[in-house]
C-alpha atoms as a PDB file:
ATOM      1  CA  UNK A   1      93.227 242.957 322.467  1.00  0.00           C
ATOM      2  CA  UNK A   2      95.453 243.121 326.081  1.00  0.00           C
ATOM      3  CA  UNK A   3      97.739 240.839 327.112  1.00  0.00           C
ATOM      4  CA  UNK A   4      95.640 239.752 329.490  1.00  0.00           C
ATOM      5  CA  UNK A   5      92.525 238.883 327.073  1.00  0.00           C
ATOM      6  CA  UNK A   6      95.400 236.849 324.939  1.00  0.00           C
ATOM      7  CA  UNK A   7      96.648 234.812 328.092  1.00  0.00           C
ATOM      8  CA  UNK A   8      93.159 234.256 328.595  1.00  0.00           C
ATOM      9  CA  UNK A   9      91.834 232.913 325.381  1.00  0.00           C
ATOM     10  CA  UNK A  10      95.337 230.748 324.972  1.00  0.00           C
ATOM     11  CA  UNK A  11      94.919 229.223 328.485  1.00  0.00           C
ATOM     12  CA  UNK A  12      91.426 228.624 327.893  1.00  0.00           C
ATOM     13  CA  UNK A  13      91.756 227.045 324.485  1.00  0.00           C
ATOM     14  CA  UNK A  14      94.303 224.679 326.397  1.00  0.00           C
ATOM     15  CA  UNK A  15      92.237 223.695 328.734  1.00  0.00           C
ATOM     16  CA  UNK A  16      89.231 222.745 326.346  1.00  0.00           C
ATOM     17  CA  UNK A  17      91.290 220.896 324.310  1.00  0.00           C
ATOM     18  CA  UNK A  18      92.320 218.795 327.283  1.00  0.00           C
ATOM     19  CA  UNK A  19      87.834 218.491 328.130  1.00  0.00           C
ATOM     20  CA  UNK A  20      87.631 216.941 324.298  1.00  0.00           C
ATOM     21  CA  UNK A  21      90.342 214.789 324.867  1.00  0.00           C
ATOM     22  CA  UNK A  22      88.929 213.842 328.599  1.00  0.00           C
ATOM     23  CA  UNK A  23      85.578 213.595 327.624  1.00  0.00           C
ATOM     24  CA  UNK A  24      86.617 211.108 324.135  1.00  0.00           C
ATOM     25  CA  UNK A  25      88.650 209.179 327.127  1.00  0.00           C
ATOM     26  CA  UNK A  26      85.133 208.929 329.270  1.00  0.00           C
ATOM     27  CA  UNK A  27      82.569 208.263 326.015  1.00  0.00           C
ATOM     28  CA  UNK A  28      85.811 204.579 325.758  1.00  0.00           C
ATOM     29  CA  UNK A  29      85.726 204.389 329.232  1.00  0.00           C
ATOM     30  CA  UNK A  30      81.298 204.325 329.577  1.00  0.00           C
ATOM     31  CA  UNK A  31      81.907 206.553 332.372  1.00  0.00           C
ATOM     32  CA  UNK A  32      78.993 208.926 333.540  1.00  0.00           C
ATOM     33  CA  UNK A  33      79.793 212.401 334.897  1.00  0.00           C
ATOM     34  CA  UNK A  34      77.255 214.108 336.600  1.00  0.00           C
ATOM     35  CA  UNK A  35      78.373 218.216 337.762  1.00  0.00           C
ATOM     36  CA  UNK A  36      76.232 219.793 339.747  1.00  0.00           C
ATOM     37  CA  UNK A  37      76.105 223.691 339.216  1.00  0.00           C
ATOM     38  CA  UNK A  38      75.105 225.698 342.151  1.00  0.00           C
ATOM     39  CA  UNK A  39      75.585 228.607 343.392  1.00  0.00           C
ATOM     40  CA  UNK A  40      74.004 232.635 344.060  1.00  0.00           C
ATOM     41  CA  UNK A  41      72.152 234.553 341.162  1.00  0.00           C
ATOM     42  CA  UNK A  42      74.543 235.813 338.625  1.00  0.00           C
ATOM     43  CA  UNK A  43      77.449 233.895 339.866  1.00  0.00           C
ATOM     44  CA  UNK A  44      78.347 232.812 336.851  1.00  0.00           C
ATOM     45  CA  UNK A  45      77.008 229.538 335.934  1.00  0.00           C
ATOM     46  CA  UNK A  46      75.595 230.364 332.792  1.00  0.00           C
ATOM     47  CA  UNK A  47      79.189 231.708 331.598  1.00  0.00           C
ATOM     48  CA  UNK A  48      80.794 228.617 333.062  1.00  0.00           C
ATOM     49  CA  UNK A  49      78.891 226.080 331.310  1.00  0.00           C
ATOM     50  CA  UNK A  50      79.175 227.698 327.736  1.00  0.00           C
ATOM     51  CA  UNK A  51      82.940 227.525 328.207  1.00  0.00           C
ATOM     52  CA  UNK A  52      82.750 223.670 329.361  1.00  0.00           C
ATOM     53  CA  UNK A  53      80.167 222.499 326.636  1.00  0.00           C
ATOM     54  CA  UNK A  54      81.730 224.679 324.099  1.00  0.00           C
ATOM     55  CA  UNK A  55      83.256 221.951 321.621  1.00  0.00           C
ATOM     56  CA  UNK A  56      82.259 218.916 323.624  1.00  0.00           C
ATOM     57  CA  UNK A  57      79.996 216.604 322.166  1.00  0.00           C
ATOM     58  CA  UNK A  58      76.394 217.297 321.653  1.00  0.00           C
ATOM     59  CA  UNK A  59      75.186 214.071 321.210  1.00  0.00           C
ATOM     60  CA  UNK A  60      76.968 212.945 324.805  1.00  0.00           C
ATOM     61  CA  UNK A  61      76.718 216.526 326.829  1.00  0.00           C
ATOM     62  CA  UNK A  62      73.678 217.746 328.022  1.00  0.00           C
ATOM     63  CA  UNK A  63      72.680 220.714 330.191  1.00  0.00           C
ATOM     64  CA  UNK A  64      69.346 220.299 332.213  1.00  0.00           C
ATOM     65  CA  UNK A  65      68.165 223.328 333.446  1.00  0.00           C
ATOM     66  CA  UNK A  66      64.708 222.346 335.343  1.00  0.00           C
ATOM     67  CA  UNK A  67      61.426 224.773 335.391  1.00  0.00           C
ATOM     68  CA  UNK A  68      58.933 225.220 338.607  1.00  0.00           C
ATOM     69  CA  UNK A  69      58.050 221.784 338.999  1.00  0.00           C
ATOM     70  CA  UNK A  70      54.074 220.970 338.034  1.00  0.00           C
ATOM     71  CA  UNK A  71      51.521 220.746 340.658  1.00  0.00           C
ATOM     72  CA  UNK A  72      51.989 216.115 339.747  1.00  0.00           C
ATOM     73  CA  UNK A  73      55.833 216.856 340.035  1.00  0.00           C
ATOM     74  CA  UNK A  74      55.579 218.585 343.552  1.00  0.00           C
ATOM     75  CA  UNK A  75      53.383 215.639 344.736  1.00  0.00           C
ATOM     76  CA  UNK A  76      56.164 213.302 344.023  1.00  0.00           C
ATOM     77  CA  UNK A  77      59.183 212.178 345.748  1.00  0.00           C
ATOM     78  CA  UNK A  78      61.540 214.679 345.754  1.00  0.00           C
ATOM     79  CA  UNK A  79      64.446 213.798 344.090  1.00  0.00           C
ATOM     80  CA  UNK A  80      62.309 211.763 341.296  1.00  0.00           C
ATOM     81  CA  UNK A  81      62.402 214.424 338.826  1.00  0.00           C
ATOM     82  CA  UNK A  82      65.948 214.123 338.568  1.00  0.00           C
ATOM     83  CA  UNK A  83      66.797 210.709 338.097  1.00  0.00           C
ATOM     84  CA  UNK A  84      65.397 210.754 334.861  1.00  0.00           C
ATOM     85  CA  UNK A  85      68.151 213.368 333.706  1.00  0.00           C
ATOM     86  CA  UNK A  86      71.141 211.159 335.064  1.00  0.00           C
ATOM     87  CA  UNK A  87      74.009 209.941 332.552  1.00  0.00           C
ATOM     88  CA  UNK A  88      74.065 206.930 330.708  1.00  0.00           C
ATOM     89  CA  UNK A  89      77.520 205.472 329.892  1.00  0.00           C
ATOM     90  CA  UNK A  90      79.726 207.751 328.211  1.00  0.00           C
ATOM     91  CA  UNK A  91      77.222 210.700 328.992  1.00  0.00           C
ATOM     92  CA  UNK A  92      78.453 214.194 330.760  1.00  0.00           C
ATOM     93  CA  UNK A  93      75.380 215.874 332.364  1.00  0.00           C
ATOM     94  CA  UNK A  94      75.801 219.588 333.508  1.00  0.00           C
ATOM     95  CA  UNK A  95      72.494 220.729 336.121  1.00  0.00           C
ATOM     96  CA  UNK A  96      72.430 224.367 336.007  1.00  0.00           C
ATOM     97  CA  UNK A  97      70.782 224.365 339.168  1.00  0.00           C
ATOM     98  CA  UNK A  98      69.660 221.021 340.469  1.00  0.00           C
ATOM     99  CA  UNK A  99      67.729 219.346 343.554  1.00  0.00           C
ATOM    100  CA  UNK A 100      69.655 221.433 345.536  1.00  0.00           C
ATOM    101  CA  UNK A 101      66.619 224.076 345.038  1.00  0.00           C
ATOM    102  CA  UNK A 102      65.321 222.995 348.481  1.00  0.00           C
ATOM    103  CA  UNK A 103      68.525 223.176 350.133  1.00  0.00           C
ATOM    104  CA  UNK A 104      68.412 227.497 349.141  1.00  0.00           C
ATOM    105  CA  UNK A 105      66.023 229.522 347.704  1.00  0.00           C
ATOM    106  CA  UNK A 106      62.516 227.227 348.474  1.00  0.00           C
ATOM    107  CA  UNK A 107      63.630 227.440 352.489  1.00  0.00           C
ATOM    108  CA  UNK A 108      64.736 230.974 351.748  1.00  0.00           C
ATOM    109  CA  UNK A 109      61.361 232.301 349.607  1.00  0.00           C
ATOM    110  CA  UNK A 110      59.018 230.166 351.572  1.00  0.00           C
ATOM    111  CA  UNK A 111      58.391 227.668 349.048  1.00  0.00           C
ATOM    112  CA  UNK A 112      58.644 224.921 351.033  1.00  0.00           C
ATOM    113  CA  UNK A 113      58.166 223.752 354.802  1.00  0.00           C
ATOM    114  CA  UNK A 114      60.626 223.655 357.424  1.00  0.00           C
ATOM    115  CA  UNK A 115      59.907 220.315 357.846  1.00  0.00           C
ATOM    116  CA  UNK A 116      60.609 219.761 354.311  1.00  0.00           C
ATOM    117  CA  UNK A 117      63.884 221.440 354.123  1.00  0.00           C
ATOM    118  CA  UNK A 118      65.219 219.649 357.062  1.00  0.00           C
ATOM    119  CA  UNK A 119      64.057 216.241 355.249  1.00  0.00           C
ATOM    120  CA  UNK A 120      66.148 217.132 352.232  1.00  0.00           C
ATOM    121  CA  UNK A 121      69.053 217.670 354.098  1.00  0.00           C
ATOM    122  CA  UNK A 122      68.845 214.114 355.354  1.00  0.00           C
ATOM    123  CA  UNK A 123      68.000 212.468 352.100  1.00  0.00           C
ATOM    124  CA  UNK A 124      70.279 214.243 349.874  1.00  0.00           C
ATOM    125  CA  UNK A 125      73.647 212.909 351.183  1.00  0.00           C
ATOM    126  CA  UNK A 126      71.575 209.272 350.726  1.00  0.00           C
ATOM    127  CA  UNK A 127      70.771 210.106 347.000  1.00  0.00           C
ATOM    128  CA  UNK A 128      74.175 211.042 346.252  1.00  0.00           C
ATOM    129  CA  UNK A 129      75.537 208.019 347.955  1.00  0.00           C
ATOM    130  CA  UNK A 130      73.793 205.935 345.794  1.00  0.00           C
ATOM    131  CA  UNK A 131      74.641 207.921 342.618  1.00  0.00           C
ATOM    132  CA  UNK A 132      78.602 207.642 343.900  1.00  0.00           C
ATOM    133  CA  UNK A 133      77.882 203.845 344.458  1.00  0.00           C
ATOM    134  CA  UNK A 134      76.799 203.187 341.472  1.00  0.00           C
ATOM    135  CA  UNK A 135      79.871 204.605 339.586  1.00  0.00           C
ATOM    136  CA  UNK A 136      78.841 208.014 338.959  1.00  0.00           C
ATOM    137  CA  UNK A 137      81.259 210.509 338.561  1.00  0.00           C
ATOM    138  CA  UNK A 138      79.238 213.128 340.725  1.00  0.00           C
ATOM    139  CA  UNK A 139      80.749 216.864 341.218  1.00  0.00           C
ATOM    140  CA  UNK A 140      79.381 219.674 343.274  1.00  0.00           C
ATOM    141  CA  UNK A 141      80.430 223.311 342.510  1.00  0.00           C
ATOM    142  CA  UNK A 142      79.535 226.012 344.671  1.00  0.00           C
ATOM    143  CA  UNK A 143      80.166 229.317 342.562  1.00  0.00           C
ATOM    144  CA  UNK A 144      80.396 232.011 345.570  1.00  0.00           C
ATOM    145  CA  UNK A 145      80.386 235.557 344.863  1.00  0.00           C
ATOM    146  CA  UNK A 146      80.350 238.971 346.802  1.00  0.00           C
ATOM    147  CA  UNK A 147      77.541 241.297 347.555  1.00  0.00           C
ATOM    148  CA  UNK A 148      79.081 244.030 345.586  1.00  0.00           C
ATOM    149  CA  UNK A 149      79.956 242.484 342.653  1.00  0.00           C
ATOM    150  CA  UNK A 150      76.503 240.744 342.903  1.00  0.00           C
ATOM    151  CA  UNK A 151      74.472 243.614 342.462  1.00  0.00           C
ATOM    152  CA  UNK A 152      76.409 245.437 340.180  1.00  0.00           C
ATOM    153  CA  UNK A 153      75.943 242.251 338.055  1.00  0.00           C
ATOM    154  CA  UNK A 154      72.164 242.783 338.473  1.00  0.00           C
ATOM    155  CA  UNK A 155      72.365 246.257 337.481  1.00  0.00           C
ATOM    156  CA  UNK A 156      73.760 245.318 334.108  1.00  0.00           C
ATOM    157  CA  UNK A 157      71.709 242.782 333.323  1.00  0.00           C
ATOM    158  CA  UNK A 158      68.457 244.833 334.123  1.00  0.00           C
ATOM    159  CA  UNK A 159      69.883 247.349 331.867  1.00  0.00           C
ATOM    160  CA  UNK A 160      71.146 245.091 328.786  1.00  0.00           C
ATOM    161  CA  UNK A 161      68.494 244.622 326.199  1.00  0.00           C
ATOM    162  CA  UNK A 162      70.586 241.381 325.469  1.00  0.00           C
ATOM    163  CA  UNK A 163      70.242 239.753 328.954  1.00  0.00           C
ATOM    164  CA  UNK A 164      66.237 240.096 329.051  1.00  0.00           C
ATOM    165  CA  UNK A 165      65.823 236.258 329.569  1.00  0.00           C
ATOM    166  CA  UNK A 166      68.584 235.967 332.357  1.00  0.00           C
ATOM    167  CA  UNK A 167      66.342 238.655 334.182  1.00  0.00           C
ATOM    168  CA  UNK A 168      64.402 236.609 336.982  1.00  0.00           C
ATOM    169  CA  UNK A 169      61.174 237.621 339.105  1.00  0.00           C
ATOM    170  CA  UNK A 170      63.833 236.489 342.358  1.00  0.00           C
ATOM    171  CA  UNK A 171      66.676 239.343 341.223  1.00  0.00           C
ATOM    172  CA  UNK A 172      65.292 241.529 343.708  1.00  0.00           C
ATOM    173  CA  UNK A 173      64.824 238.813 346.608  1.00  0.00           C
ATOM    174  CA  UNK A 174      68.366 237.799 345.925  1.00  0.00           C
ATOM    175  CA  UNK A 175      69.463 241.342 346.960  1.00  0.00           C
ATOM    176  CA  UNK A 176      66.773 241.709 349.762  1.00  0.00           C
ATOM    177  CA  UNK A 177      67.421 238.626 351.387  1.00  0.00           C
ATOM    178  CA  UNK A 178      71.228 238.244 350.833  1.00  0.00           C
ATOM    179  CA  UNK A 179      71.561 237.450 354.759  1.00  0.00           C
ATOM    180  CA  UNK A 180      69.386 234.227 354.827  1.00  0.00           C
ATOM    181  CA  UNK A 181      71.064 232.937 351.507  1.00  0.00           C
ATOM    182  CA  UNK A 182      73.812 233.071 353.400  1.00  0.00           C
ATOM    183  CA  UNK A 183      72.742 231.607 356.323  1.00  0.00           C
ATOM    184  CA  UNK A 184      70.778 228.759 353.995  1.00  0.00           C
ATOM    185  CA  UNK A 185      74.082 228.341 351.975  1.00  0.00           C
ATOM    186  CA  UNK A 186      76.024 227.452 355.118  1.00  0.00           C
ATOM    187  CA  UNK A 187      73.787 225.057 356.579  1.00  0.00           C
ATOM    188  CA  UNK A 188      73.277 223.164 353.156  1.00  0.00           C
ATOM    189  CA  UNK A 189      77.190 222.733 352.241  1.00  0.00           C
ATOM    190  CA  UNK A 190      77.536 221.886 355.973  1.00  0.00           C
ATOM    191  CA  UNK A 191      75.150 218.507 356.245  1.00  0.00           C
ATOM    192  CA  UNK A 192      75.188 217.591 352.566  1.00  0.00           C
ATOM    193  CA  UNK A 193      78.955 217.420 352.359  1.00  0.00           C
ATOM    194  CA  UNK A 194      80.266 213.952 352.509  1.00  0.00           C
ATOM    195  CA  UNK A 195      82.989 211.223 351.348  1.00  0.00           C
ATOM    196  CA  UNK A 196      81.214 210.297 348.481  1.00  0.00           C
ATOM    197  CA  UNK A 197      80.070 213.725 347.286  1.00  0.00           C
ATOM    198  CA  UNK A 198      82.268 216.896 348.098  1.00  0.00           C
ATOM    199  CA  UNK A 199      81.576 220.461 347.904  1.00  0.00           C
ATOM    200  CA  UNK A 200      84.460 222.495 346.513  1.00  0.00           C
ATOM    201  CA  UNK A 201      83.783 226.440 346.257  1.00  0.00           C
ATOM    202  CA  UNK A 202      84.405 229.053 343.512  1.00  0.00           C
ATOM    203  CA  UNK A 203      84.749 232.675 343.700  1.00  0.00           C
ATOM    204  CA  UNK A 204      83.529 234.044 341.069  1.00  0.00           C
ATOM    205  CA  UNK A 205      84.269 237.614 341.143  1.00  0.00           C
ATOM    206  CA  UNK A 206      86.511 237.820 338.311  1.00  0.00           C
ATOM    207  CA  UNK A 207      84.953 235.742 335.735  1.00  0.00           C
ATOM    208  CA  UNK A 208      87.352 234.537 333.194  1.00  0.00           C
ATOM    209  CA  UNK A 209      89.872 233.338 336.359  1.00  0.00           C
ATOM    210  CA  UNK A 210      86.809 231.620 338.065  1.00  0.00           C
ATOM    211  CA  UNK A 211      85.859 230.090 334.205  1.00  0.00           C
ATOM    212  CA  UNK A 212      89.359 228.483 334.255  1.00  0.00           C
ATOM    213  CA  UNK A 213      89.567 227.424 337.286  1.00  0.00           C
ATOM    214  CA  UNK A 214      86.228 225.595 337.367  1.00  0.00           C
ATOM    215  CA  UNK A 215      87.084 223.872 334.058  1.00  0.00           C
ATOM    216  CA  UNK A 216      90.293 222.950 336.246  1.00  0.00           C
ATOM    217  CA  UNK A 217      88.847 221.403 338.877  1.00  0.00           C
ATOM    218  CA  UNK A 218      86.183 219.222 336.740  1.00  0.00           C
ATOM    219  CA  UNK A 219      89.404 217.943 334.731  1.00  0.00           C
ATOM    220  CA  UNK A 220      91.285 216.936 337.611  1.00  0.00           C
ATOM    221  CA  UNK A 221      87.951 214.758 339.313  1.00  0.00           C
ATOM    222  CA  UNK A 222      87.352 212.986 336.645  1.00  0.00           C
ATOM    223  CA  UNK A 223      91.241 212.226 335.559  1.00  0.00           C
ATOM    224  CA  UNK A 224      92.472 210.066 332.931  1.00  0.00           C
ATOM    225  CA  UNK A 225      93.567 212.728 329.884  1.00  0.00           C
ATOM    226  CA  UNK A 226      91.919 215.408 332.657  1.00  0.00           C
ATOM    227  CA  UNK A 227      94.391 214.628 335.508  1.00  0.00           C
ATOM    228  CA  UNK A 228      96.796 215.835 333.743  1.00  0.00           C
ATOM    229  CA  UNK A 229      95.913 219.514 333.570  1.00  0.00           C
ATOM    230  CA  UNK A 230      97.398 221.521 336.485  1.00  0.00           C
ATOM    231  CA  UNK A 231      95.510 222.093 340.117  1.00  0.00           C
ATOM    232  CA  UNK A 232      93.106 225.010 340.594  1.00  0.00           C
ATOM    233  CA  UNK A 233      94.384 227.923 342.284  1.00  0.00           C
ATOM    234  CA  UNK A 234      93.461 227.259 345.742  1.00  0.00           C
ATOM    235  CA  UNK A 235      92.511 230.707 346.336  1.00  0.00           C
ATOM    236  CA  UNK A 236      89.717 230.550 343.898  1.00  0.00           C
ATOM    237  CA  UNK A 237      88.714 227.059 344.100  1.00  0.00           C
ATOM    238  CA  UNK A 238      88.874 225.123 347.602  1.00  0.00           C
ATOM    239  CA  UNK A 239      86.781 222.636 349.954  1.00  0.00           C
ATOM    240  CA  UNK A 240      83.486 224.807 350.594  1.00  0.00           C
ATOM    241  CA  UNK A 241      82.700 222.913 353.936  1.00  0.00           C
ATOM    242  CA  UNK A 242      85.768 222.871 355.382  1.00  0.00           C
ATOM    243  CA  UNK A 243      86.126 227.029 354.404  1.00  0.00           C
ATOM    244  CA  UNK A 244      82.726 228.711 355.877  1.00  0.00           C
ATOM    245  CA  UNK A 245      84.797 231.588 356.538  1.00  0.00           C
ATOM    246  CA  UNK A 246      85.953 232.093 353.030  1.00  0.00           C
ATOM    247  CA  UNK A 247      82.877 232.460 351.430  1.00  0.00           C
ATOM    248  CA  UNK A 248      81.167 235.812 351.194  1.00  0.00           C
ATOM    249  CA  UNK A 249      79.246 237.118 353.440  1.00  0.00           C
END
């Protein structure tokens, strides 16, 4: 093992010490923390969350990761499918992937209406208002990562036997339509950034920095034993709406 791997794991191991002590502080406290995990395919989400939720507690952590909603569940108010999934006191709730579905790949892939895309960028800054009114710890990550390092991700994961289920029918049209993603991405951290609910950026391109510095940020926004930790590099992890010109392109 390098020096590098060993500065890794010991920095890492720091820092989830500090989430069990954080998240013990929040389960006294009745606070509910809601993260919101977006971001491009392979951008690392799945890797971020396992190192989060590693030795936090099960019976107050869970990870919703929604399917294609049902034919009922597309006939229903938008946001409704969600608000069952929100934390009760003490709870941490990670959304690998969340409402923000229409504010990317539906408008990208067709799968919903123009009209309906432009409707969800009204209403989502509303939602989360009331979330943040309500006492919600409520944190949006946008995990950003370049075309290169994108679809050599891809390529790996088409050719491990042990990433079969990360494979996606959309790989392809991630690739294909990298342009509009980008274009969608823009517009959606643009109108749904607010006050009450921020967008802060990650690149991802070197995973174990980006892992660290996500777990970094979420420690710092929801303080107590958390606010302790240092600051995330601000060249990995900044304000995503206020940086347009950062992201990848």
């Amino acid at each position: 093992m390098g020096k590098k791997s060993e500065d890794y794991d010991k920095a890492l191991e720091r820092l989830q010490v500090a989430l069990v002590e954080t998240q013990a502080w929040t389960i006294a406290q009745g606070l509910r923390t809601l993260i919101v995990l977006e971001g491009r395919d392979t951008a690392g989400k799945d890797g971020a969350i396992k190192r989060l939720t590693e030795y936090m507690s099960p019976r107050q952590t869970r990870v919703v990761a929604l399917p294609k909603p049902t034919e009922r569940e597309a006939s229903q108010w938008y946001f409704q499918r969600y608000v069952g999934h929100l934390p009760a006191a003490g709870e941490t709730v990670i959304l690998n992937r969340s409402w923000y579905n229409r504010g990317g790949v539906e408008p990208v892939m067709g799968f919903c209406t123009p009209e309906q895309h432009a409707q969800f960028l009204k209403d989502a800054p509303r939602f989360e208002r009331m979330l943040t009114d309500d006492g919600i710890v409520l944190i949006k990550l946008w995990l950003d990562i370049s075309r290169q390092e994108q679809a050599q991700r891809l390529a790996e994961r088409r050719e491990d036997p042990l990433k079969q289920f990360k494979l996606s029918s959309l790989d392809a049209e991630a690739e294909a339509r990298w342009d509009a993603y980008s274009g969608a991405r823009n517009r959606m951290l643009e109108e749904t950034d607010t006050r009450a609910a921020r967008w802060t950026a990650v690149a991802t391109d070197d995973k174990k920095t980006a892992r660290l510095n996500i777990i970094r940020h979420v420690l710092n926004s929801i303080g107590g034993p958390g606010g302790k930790v240092e600051a995330p590099d601000p060249k990995v992890v900044f304000p995503a709406a206020d940086n347009l010109d950062r992201l990848f392109r």
